[in-house]
Structures are given as structure tokens and as C-alpha cells.
PDB file of N, CA and C in Angstrom:
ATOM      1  N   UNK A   1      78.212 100.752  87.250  1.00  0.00           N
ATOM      2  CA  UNK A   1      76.917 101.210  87.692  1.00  0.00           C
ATOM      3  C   UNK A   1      76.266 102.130  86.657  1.00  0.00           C
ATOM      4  N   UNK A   2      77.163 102.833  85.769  1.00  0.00           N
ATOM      5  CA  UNK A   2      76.583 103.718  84.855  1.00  0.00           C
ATOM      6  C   UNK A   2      76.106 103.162  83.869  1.00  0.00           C
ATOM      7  N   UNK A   3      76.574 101.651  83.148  1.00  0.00           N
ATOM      8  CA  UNK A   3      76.281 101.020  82.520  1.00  0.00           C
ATOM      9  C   UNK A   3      74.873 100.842  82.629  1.00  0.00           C
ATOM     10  N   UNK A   4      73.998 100.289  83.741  1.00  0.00           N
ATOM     11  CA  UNK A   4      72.601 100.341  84.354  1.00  0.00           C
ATOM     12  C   UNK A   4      72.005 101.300  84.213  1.00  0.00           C
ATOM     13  N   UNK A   5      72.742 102.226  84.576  1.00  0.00           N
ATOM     14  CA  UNK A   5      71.265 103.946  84.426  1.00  0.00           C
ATOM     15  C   UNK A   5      71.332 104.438  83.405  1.00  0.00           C
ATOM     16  N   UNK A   6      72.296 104.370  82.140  1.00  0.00           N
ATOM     17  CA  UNK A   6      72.308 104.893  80.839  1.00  0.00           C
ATOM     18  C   UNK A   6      71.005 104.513  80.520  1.00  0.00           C
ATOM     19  N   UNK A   7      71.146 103.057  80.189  1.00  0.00           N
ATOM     20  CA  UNK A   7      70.127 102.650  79.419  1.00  0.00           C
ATOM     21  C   UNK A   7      68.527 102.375  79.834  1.00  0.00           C
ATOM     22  N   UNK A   8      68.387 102.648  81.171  1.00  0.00           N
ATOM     23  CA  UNK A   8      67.371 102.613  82.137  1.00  0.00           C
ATOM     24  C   UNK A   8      66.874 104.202  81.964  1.00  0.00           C
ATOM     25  N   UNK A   9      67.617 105.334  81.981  1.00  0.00           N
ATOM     26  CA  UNK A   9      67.371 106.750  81.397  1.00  0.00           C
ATOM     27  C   UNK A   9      66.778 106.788  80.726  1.00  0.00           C
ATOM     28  N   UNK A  10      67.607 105.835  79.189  1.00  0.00           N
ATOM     29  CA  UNK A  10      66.979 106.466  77.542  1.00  0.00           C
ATOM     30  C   UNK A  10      65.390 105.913  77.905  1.00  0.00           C
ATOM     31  N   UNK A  11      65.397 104.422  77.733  1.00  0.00           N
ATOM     32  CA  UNK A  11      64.372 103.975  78.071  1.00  0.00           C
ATOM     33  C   UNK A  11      62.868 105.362  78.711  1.00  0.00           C
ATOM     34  N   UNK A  12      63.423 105.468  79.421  1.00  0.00           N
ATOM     35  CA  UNK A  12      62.370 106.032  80.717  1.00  0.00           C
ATOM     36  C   UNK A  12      61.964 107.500  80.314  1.00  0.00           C
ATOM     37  N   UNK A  13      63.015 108.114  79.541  1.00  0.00           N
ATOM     38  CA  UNK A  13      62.553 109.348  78.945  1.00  0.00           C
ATOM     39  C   UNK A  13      62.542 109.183  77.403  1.00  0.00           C
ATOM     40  N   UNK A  14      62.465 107.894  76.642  1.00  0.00           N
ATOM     41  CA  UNK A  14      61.786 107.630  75.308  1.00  0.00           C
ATOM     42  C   UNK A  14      60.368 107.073  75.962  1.00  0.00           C
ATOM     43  N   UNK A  15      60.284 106.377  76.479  1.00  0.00           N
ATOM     44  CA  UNK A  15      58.902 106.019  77.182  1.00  0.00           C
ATOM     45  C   UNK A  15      58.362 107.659  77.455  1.00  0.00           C
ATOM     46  N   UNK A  16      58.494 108.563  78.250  1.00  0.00           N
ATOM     47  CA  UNK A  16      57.982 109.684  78.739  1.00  0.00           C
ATOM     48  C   UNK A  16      57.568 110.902  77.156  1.00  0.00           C
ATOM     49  N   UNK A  17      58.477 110.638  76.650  1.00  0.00           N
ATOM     50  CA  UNK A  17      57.936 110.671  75.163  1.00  0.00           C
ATOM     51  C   UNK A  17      56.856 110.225  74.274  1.00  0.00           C
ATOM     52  N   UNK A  18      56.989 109.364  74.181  1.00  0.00           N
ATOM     53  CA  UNK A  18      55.729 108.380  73.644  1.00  0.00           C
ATOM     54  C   UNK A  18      54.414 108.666  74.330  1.00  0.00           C
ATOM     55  N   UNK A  19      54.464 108.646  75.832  1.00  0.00           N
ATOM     56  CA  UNK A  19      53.545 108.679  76.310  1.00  0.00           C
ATOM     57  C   UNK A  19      52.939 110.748  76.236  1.00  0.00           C
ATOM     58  N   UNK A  20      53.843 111.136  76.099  1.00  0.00           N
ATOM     59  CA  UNK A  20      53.739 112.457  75.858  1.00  0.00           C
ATOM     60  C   UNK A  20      52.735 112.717  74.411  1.00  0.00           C
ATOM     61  N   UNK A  21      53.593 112.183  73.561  1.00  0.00           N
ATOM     62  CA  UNK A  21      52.992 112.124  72.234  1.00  0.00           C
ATOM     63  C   UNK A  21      51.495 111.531  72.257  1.00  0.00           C
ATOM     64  N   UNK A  22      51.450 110.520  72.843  1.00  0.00           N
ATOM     65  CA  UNK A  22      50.507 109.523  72.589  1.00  0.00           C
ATOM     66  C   UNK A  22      49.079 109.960  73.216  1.00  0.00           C
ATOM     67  N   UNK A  23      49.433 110.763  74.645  1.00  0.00           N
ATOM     68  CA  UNK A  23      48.355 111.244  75.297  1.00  0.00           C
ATOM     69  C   UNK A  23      47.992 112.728  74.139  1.00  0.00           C
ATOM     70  N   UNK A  24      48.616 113.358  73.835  1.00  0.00           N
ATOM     71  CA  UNK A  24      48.478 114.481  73.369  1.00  0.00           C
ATOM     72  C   UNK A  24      47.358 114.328  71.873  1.00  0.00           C
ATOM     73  N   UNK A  25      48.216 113.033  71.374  1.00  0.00           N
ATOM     74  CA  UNK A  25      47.396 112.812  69.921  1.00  0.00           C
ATOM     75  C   UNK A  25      46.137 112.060  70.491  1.00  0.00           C
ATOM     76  N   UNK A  26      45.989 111.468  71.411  1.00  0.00           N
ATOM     77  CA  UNK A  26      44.571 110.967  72.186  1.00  0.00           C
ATOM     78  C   UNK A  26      43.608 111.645  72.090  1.00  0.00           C
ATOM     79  N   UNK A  27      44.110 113.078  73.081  1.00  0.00           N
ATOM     80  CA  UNK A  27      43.240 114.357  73.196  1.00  0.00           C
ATOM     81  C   UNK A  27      42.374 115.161  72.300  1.00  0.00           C
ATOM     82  N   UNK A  28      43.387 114.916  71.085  1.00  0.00           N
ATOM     83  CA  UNK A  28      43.423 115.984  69.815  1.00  0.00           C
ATOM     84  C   UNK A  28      42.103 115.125  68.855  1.00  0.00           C
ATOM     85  N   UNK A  29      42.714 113.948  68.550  1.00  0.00           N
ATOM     86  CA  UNK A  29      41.669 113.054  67.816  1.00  0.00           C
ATOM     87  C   UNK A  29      40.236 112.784  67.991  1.00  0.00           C
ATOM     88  N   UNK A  30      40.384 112.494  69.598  1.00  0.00           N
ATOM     89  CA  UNK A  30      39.307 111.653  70.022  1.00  0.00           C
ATOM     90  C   UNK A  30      37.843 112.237  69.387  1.00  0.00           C
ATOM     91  N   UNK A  31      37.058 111.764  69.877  1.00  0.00           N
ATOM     92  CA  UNK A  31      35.531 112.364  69.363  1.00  0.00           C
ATOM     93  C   UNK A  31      34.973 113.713  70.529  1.00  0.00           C
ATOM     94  N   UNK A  32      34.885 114.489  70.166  1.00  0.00           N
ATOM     95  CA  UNK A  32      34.380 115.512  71.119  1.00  0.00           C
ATOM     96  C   UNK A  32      36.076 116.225  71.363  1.00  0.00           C
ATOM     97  N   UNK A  33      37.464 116.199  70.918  1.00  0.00           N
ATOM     98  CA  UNK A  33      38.478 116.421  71.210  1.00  0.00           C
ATOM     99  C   UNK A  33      39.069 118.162  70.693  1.00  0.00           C
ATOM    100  N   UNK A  34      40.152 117.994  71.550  1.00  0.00           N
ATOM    101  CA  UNK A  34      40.640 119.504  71.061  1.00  0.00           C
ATOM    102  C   UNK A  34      40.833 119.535  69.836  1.00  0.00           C
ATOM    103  N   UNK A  35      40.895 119.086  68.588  1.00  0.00           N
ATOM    104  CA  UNK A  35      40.858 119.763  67.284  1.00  0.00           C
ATOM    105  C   UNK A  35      39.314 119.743  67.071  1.00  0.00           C
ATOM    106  N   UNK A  36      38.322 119.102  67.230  1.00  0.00           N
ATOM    107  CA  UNK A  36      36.584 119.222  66.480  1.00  0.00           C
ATOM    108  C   UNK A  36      36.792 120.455  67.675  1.00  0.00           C
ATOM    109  N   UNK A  37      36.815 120.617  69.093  1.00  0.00           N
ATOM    110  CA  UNK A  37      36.244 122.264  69.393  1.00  0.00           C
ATOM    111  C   UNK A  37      36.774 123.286  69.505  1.00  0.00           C
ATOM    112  N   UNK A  38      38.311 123.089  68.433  1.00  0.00           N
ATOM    113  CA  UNK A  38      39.032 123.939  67.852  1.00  0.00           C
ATOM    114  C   UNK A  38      38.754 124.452  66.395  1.00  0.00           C
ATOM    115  N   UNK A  39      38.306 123.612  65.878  1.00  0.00           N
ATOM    116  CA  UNK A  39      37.978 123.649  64.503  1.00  0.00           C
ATOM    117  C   UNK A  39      36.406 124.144  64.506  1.00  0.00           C
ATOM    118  N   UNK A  40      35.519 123.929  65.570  1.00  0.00           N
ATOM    119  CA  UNK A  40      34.344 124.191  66.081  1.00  0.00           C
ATOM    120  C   UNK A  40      34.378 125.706  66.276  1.00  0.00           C
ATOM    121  N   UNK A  41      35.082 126.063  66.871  1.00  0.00           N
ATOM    122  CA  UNK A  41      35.345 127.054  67.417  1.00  0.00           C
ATOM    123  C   UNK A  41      35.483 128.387  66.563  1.00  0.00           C
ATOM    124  N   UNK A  42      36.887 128.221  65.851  1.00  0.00           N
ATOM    125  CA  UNK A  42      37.453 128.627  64.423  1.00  0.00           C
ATOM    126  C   UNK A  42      35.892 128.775  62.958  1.00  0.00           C
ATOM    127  N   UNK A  43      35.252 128.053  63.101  1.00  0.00           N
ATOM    128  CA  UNK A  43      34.187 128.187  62.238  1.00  0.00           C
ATOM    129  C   UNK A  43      33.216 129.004  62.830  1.00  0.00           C
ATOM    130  N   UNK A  44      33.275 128.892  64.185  1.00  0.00           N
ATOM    131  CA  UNK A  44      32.228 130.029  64.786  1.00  0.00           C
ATOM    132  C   UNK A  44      32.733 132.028  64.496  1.00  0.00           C
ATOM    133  N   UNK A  45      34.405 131.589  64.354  1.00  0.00           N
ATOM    134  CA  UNK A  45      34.804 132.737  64.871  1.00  0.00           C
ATOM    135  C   UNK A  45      34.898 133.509  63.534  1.00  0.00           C
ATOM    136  N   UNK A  46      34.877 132.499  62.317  1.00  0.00           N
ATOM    137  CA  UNK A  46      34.617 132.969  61.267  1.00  0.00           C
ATOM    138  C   UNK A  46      33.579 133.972  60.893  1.00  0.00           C
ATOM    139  N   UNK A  47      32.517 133.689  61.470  1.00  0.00           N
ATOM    140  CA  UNK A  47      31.389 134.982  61.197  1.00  0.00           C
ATOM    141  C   UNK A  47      31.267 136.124  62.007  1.00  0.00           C
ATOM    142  N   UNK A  48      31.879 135.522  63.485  1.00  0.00           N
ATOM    143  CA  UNK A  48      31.610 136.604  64.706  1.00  0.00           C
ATOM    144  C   UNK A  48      32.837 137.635  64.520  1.00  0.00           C
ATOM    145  N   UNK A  49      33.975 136.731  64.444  1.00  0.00           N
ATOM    146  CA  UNK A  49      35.408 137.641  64.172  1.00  0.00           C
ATOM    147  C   UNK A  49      36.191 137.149  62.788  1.00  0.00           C
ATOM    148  N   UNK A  50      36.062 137.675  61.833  1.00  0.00           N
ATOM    149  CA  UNK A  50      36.794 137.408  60.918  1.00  0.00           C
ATOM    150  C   UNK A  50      38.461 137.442  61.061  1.00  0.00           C
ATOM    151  N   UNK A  51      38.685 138.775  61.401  1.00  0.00           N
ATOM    152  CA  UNK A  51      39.917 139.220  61.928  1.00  0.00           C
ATOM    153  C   UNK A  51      40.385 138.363  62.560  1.00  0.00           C
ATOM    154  N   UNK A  52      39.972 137.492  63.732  1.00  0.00           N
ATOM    155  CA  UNK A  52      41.046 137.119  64.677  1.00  0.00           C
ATOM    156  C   UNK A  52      41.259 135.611  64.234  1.00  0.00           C
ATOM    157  N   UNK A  53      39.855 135.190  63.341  1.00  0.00           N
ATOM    158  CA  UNK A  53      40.360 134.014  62.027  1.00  0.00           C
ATOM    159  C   UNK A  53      41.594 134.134  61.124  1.00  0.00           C
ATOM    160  N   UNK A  54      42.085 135.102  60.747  1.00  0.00           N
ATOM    161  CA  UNK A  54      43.044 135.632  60.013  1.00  0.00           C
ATOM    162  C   UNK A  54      43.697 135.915  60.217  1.00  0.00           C
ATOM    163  N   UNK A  55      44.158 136.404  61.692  1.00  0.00           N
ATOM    164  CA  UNK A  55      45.075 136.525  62.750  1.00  0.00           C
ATOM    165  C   UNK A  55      45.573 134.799  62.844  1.00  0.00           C
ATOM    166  N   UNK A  56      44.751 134.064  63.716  1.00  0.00           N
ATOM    167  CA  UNK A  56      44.866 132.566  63.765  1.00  0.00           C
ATOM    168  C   UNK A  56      45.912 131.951  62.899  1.00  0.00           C
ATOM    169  N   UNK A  57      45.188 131.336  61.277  1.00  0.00           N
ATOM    170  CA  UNK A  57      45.683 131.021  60.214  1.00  0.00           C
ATOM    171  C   UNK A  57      46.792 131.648  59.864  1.00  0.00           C
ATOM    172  N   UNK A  58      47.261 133.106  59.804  1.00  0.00           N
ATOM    173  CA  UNK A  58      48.978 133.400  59.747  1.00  0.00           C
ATOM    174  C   UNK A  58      49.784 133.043  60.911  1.00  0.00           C
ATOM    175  N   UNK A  59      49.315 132.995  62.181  1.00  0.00           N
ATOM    176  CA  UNK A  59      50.188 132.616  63.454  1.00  0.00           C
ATOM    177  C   UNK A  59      50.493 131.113  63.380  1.00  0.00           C
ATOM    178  N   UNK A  60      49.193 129.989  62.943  1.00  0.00           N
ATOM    179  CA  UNK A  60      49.454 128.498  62.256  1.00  0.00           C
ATOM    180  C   UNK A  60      50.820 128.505  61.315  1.00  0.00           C
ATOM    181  N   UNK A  61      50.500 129.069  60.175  1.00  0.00           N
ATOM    182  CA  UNK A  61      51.370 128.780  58.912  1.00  0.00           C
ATOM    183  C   UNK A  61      52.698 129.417  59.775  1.00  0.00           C
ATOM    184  N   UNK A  62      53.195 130.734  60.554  1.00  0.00           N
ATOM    185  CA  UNK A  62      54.109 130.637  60.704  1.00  0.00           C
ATOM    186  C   UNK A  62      54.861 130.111  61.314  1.00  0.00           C
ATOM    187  N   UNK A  63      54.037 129.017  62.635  1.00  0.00           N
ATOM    188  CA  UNK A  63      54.562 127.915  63.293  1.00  0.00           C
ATOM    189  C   UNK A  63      55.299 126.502  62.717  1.00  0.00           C
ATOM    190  N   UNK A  64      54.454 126.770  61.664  1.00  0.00           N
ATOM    191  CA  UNK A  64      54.958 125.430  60.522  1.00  0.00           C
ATOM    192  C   UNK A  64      55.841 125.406  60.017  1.00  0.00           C
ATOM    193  N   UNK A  65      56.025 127.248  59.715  1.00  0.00           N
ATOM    194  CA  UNK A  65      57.386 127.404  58.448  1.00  0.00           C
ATOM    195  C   UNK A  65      58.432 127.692  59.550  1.00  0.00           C
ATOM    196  N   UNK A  66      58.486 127.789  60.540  1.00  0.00           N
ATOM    197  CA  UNK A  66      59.311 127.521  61.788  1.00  0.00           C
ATOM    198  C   UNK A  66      60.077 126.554  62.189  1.00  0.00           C
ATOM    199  N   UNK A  67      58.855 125.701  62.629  1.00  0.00           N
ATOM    200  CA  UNK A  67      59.376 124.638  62.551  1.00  0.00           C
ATOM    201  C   UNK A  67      59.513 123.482  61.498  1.00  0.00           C
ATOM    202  N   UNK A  68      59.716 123.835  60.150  1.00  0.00           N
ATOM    203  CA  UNK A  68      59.842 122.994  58.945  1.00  0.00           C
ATOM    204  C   UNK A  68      61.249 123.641  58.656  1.00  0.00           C
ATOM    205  N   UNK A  69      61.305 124.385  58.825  1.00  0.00           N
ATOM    206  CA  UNK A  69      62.910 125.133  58.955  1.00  0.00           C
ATOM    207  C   UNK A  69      63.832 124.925  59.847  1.00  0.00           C
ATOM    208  N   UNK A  70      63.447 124.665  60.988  1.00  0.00           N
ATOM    209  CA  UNK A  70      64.695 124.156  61.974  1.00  0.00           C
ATOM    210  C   UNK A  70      65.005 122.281  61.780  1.00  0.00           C
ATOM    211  N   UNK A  71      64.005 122.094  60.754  1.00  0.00           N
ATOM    212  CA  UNK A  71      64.608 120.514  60.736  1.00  0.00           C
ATOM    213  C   UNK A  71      65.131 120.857  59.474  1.00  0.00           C
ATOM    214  N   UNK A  72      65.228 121.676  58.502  1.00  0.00           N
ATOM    215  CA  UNK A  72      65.673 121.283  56.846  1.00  0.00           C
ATOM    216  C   UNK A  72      67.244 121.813  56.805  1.00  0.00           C
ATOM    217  N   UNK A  73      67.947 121.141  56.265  1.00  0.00           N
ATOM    218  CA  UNK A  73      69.764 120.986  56.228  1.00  0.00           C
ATOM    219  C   UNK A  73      70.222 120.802  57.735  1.00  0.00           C
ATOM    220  N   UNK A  74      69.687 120.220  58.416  1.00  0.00           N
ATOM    221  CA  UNK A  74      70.470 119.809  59.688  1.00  0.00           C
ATOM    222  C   UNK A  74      70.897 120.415  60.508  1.00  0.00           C
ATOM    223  N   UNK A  75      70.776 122.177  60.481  1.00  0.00           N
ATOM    224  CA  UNK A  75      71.476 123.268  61.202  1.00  0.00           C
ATOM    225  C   UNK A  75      71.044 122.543  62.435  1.00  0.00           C
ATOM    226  N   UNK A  76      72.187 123.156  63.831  1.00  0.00           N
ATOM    227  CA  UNK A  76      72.024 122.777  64.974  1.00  0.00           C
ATOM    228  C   UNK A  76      72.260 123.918  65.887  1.00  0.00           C
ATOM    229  N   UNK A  77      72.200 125.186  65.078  1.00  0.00           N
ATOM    230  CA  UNK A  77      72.294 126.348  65.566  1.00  0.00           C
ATOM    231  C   UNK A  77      70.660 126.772  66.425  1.00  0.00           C
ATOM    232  N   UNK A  78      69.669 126.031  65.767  1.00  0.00           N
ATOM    233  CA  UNK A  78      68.499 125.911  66.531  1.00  0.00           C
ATOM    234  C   UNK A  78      68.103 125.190  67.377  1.00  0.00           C
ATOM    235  N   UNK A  79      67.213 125.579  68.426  1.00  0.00           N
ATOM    236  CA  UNK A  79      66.614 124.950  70.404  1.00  0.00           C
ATOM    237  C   UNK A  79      65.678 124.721  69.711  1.00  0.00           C
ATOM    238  N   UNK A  80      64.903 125.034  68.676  1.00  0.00           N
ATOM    239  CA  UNK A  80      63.331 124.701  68.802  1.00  0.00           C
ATOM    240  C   UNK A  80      63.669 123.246  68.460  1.00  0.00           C
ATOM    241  N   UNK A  81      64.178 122.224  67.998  1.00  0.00           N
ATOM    242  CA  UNK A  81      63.526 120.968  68.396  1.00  0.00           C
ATOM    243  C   UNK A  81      63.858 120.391  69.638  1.00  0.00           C
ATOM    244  N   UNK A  82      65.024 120.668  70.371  1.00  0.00           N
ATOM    245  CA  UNK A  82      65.418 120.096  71.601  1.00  0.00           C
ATOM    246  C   UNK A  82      64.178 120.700  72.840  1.00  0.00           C
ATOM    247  N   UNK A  83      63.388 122.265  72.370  1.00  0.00           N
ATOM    248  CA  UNK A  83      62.227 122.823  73.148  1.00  0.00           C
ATOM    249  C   UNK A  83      60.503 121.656  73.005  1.00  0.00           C
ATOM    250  N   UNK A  84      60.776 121.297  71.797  1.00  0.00           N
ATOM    251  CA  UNK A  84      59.353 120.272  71.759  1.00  0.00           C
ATOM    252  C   UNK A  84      59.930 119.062  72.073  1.00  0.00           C
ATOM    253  N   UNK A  85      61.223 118.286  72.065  1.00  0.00           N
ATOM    254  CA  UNK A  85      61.441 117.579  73.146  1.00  0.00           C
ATOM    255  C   UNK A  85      61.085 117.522  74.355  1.00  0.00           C
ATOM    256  N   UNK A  86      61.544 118.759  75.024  1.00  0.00           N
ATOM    257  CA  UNK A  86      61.407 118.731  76.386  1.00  0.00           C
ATOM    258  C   UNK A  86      60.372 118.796  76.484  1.00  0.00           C
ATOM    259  N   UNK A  87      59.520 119.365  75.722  1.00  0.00           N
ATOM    260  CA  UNK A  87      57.877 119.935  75.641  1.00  0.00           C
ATOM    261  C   UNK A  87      57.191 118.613  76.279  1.00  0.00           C
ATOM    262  N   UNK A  88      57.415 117.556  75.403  1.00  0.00           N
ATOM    263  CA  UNK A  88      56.379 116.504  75.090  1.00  0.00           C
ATOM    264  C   UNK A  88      56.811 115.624  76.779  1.00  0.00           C
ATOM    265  N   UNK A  89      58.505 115.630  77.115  1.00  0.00           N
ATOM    266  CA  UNK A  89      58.697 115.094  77.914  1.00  0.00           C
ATOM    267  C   UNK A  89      57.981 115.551  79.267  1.00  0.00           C
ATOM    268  N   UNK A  90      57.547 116.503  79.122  1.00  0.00           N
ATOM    269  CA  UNK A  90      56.859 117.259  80.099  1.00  0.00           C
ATOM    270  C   UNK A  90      55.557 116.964  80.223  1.00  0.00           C
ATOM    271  N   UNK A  91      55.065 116.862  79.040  1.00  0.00           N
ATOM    272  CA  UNK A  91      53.243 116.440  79.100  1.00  0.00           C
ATOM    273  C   UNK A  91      53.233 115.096  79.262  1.00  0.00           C
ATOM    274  N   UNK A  92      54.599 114.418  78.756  1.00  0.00           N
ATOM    275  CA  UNK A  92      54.617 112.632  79.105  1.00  0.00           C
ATOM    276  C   UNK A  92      54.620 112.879  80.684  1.00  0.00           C
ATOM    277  N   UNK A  93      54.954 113.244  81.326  1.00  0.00           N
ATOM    278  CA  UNK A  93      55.132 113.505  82.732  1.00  0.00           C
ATOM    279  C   UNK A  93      53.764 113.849  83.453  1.00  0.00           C
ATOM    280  N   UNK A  94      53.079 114.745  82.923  1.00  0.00           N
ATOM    281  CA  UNK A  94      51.764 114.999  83.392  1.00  0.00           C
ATOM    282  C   UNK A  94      50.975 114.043  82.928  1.00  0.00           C
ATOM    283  N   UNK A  95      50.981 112.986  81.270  1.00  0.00           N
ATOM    284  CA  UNK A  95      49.870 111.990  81.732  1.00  0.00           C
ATOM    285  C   UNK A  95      50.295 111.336  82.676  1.00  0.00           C
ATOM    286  N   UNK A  96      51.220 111.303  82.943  1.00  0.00           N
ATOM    287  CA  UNK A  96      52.116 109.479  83.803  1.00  0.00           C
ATOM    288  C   UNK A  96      51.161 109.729  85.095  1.00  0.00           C
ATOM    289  N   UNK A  97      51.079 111.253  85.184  1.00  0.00           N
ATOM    290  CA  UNK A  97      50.619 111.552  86.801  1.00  0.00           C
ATOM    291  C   UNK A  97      49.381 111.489  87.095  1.00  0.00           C
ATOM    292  N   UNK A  98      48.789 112.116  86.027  1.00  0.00           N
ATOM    293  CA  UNK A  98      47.041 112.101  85.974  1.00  0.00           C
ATOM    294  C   UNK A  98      46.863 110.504  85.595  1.00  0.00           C
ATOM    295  N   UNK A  99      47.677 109.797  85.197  1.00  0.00           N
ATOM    296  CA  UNK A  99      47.095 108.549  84.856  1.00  0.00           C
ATOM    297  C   UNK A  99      47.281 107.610  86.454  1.00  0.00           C
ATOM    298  N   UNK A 100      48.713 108.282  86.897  1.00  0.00           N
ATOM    299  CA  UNK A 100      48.480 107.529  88.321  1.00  0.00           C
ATOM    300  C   UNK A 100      47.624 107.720  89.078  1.00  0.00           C
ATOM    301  N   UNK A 101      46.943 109.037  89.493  1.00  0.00           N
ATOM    302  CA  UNK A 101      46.391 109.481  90.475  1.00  0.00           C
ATOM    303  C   UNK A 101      44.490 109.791  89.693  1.00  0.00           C
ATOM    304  N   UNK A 102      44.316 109.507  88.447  1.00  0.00           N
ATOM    305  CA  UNK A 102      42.984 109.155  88.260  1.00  0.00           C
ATOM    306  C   UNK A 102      42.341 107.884  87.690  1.00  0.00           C
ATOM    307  N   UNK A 103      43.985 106.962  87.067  1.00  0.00           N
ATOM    308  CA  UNK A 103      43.471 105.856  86.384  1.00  0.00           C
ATOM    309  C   UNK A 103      43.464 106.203  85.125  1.00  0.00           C
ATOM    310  N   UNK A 104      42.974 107.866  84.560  1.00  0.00           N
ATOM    311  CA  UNK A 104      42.764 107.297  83.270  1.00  0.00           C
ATOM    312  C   UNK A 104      43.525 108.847  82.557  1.00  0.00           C
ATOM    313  N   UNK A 105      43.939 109.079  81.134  1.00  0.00           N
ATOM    314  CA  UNK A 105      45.287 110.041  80.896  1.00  0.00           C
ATOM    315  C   UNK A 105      43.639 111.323  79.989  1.00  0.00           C
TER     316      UNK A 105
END
């Protein structure tokens, strides 16, 4: 019987993935999406608040060098990638739901 739900699992939470990913990069891209009224935004805040532009851009770069570091030599002493795993499996979960209950993600 375990034979059946192993592979019915991976499946279902690589699917919940994808769809995690997939809705997320949807959002981000699209036209009118969270990066143009992030980036919209960020250019506004440039003149009104310089500071919290500069605040922003070091809190970015240190997310990167974060996580560009928990993937480089293989250490496994780090959660942060098994945390954006679960992350994404989680937002795969919320389109699955908003897509059931509105039709569209």
C-alpha cells in the first residue's frame, strides 16, 4: 500500500510546487504585476524617501547573499532552503484553493 502513496505524495507535492512557483512568477511578471508596482513604487520612494530606498536595496542584496550561500558547497547545516520549500508548497496550496473556489489563480 505504501508503494501507492509514495509516489502519489512526490507527485502531489512536486505538483504543489510548481504550481506554487508558477502562480507566484504569474503575479510578479504579468502586466500591471507585483514587480512594475514594486519597482513603481521604489522609484517613487526614491525622491519622497531616499533613506528607506537604501534601507530596501541593502535588505535585497542581503537576501541574495543569504540565500546564494546556503546553496554554495552543499552545507546541510542550513533550513533556509527546506523554509522556501515549504514556502512555495504553501502558496502552491493557496493557488490550488483560490483557483478552486474562483476559477482563476
Amino acid at each position: 500500500m505504501s508503494r501507492l502513496f509514495t509516489p502519489l505524495g512526490s507527485v502531489l507535492v512536486g505538483g504543489l510546487v510548481l504550481l506554487g512557483i508558477g502562480g507566484v512568477t504569474y503575479h510578479l511578471l504579468r502586466e500591471e504585476g507585483w514587480l512594475s508596482q514594486g519597482l513603481g513604487a521604489l522609484w517613487e520612494a526614491h525622491y519622497h524617501a531616499p533613506v528607506m530606498t537604501i534601507v530596501l536595496i541593502i535588505s535585497a542584496l542581503f537576501v541574495i547573499r543569504t540565500l546564494h550561500s546556503a546553496q554554495v558547497g552543499g552545507k546541510r547545516e542550513s533550513k533556509l532552503p527546506d523554509f522556501v520549500l515549504f514556502a512555495f508548497i504553501a502558496v502552491g496550496i493557496y493557488f490550488l484553493g483560490r483557483w478552486l473556489t474562483t476559477g482563476h489563480i
